[in-house]
C-alpha atoms as a PDB file:
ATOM      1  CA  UNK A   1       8.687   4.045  21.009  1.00  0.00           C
ATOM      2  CA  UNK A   2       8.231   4.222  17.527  1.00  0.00           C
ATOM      3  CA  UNK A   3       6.613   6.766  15.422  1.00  0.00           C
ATOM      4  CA  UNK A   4       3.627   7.102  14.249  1.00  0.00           C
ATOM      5  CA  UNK A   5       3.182   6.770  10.327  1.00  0.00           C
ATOM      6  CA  UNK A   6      -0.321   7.797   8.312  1.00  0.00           C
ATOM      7  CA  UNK A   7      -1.428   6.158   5.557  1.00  0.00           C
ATOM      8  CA  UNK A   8      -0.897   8.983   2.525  1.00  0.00           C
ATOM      9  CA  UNK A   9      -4.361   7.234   1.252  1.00  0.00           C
ATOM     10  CA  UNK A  10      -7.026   7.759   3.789  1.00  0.00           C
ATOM     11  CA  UNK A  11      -5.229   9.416   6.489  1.00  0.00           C
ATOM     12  CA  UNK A  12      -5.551   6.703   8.959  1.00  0.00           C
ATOM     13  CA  UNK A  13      -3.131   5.841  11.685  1.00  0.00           C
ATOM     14  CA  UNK A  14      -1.306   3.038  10.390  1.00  0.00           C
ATOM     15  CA  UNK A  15      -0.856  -0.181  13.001  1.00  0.00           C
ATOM     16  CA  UNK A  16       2.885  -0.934  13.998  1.00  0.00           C
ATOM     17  CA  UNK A  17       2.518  -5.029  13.769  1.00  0.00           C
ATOM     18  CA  UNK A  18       0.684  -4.097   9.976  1.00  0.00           C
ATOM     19  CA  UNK A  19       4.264  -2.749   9.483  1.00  0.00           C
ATOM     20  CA  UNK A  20       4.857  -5.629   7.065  1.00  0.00           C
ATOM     21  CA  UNK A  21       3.832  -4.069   3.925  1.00  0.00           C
ATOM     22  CA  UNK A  22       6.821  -3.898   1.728  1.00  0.00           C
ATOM     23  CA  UNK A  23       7.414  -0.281   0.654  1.00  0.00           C
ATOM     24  CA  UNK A  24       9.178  -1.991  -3.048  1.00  0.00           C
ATOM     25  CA  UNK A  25       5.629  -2.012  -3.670  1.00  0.00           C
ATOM     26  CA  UNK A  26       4.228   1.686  -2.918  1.00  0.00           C
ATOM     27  CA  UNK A  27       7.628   3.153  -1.811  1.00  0.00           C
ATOM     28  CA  UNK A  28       5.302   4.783   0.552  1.00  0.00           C
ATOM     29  CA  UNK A  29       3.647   3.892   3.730  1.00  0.00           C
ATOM     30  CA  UNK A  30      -0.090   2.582   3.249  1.00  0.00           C
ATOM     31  CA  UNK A  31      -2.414   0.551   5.685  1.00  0.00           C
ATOM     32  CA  UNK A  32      -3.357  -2.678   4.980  1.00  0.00           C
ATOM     33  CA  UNK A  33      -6.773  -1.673   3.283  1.00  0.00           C
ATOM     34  CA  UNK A  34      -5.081   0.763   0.898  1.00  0.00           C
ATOM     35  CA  UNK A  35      -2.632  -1.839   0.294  1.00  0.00           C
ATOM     36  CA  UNK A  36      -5.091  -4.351  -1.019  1.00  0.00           C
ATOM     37  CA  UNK A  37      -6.320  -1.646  -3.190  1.00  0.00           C
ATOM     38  CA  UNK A  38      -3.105  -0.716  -4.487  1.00  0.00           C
ATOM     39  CA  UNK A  39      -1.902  -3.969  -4.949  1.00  0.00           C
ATOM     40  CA  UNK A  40      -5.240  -5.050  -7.120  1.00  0.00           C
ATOM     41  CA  UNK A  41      -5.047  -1.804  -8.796  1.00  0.00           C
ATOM     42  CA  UNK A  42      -1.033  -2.324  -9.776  1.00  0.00           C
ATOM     43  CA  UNK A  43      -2.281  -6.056 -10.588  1.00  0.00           C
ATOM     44  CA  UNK A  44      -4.887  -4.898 -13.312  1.00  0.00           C
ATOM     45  CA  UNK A  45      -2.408  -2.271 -14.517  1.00  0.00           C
ATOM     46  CA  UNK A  46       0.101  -4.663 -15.690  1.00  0.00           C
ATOM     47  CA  UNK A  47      -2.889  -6.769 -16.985  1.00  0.00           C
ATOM     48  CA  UNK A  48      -4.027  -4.711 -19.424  1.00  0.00           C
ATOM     49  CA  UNK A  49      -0.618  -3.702 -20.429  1.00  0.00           C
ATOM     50  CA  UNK A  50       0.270  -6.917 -21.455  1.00  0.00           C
ATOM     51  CA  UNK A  51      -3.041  -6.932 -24.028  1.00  0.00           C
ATOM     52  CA  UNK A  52      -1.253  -5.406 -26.553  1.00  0.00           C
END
């Protein structure tokens, strides 16, 4: 039985088979719609970085 983990995002419950999120990215545990988020927000991040 494994444990339960929350998304530190919204709270929710997160899915044991979404389980593949690689932490690298967050280094904490986030469902798979706060992932996306993260991910596109990380994405734009290092865009506009790179504008200077």
């Amino acid at each position: 039985m494994s444990e339960t983990k929350i998304c530190y995002m919204c709270g929710e419950r997160i899915v044991p088979r979404w389980d593949t999120i690689p932490r690298s990215v967050t280094n904490r545990d986030v469902c798979t719609t706060c992932y996306v988020i993260v991910v596109e927000f990380v994405n734009n991040a290092h865009d506009e970085s790179e504008g200077k």
